[in-house]
C-alpha atoms as a PDB file:
ATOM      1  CA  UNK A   1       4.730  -8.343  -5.698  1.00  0.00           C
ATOM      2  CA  UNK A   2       7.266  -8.162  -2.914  1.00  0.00           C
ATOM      3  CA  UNK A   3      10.013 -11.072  -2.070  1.00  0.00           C
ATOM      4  CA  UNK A   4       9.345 -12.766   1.022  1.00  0.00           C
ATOM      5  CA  UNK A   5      12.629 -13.011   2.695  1.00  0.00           C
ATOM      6  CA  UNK A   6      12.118 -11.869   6.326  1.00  0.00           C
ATOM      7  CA  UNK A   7      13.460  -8.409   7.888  1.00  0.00           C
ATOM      8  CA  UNK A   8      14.578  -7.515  11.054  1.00  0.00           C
ATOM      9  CA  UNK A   9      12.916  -4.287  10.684  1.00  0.00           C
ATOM     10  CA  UNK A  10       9.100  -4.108  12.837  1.00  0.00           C
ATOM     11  CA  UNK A  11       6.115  -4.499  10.770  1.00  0.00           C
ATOM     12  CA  UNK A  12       2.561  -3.931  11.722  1.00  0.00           C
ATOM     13  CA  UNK A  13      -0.604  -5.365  10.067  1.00  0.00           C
ATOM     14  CA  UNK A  14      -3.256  -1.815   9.717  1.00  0.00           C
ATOM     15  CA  UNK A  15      -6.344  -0.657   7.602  1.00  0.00           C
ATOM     16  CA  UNK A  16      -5.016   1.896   5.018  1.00  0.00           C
ATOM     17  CA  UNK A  17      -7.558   4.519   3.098  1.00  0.00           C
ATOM     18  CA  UNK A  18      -7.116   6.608   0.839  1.00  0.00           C
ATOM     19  CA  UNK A  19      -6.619   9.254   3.068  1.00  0.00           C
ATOM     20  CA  UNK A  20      -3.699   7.174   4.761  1.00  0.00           C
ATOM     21  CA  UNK A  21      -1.784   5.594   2.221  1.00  0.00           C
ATOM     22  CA  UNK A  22       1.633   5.827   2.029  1.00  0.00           C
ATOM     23  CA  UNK A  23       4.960   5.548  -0.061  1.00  0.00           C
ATOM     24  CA  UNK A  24       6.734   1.929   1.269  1.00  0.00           C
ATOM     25  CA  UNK A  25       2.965   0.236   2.463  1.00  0.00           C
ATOM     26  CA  UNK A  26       2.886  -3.355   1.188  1.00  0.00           C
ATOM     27  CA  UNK A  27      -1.164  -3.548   0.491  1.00  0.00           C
ATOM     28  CA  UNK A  28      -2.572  -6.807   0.123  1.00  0.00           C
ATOM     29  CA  UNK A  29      -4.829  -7.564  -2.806  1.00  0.00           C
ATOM     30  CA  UNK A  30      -6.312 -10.595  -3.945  1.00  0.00           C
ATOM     31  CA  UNK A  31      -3.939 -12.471  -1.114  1.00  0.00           C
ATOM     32  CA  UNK A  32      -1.446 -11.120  -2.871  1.00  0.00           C
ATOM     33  CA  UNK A  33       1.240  -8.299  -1.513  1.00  0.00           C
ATOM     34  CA  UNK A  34       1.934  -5.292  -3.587  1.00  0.00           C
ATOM     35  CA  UNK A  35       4.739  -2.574  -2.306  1.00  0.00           C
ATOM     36  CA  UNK A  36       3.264   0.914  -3.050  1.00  0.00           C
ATOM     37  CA  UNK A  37       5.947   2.469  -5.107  1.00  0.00           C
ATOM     38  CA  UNK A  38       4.269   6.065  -5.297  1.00  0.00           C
ATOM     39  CA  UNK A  39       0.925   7.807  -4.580  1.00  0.00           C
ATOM     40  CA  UNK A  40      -1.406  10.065  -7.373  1.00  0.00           C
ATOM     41  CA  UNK A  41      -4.087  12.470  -5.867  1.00  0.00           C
ATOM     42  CA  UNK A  42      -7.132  12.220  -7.551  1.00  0.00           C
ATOM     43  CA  UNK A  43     -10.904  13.855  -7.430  1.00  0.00           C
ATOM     44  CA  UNK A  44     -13.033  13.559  -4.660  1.00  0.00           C
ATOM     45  CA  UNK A  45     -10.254  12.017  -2.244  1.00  0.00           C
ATOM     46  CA  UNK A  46      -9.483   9.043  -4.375  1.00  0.00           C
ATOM     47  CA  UNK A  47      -5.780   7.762  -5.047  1.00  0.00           C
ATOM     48  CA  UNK A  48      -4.352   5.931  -7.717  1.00  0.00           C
ATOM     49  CA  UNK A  49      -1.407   3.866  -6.286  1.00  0.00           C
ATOM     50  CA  UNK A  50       1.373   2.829  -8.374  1.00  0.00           C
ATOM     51  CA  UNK A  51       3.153  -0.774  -7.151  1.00  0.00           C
ATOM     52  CA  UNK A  52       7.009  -1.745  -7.790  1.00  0.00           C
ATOM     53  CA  UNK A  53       5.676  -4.221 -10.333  1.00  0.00           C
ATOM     54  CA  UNK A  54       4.386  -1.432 -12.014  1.00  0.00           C
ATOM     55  CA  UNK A  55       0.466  -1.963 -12.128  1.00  0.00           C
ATOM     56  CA  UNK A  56      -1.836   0.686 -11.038  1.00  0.00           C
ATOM     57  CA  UNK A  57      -5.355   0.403  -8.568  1.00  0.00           C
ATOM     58  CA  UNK A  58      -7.524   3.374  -8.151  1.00  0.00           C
ATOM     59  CA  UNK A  59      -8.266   3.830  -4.350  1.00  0.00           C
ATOM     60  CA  UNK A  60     -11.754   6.319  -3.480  1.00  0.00           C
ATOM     61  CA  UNK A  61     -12.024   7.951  -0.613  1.00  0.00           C
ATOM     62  CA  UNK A  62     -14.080   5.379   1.280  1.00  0.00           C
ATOM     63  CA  UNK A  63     -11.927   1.942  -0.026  1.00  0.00           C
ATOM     64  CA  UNK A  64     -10.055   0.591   3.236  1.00  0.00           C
ATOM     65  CA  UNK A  65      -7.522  -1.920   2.217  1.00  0.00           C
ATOM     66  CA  UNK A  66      -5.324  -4.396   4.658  1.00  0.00           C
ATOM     67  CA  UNK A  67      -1.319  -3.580   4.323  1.00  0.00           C
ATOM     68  CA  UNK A  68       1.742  -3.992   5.978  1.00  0.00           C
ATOM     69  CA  UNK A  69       3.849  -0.276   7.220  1.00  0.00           C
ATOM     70  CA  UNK A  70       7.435  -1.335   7.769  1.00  0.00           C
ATOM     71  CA  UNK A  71       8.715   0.308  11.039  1.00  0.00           C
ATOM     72  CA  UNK A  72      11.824   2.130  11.178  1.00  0.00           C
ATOM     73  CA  UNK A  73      15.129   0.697  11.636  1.00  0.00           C
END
């Protein structure tokens, strides 16, 4: 999980797939936020996604998850 202490960098809510995943989205699972710490290419189009807490979740190709991408500061 991610601490909640606000940023003053821009955030915007967006659908993620595997296709367009990245390093640095905070994905939320469960109601629960997860920071994607790095990305695995697997089969078929699917991704497994590693989070800072260290658990894994298998993405395929047609999964479209909710997440946060952090703007640049």
């Amino acid at each position: 999980m991610i601490d909640r202490t606000l940023r003053s960098v821009p955030a915007a809510s967006i659908d993620v797939t595997a296709a367009t995943v990245r390093r640095g989205d905070v994905i939320e699972v469960g109601g629960l936020f997860w920071r994607v710490q790095d990305l695995f290419q697997l089969p078929q189009g699917a991704k497994q996604l590693l989070f800072e807490s260290g658990e894994l979740l298998t993405m395929h190709a047609r999964t479209r998850l909710v997440a946060v991408r952090m703007g640049r500061r």
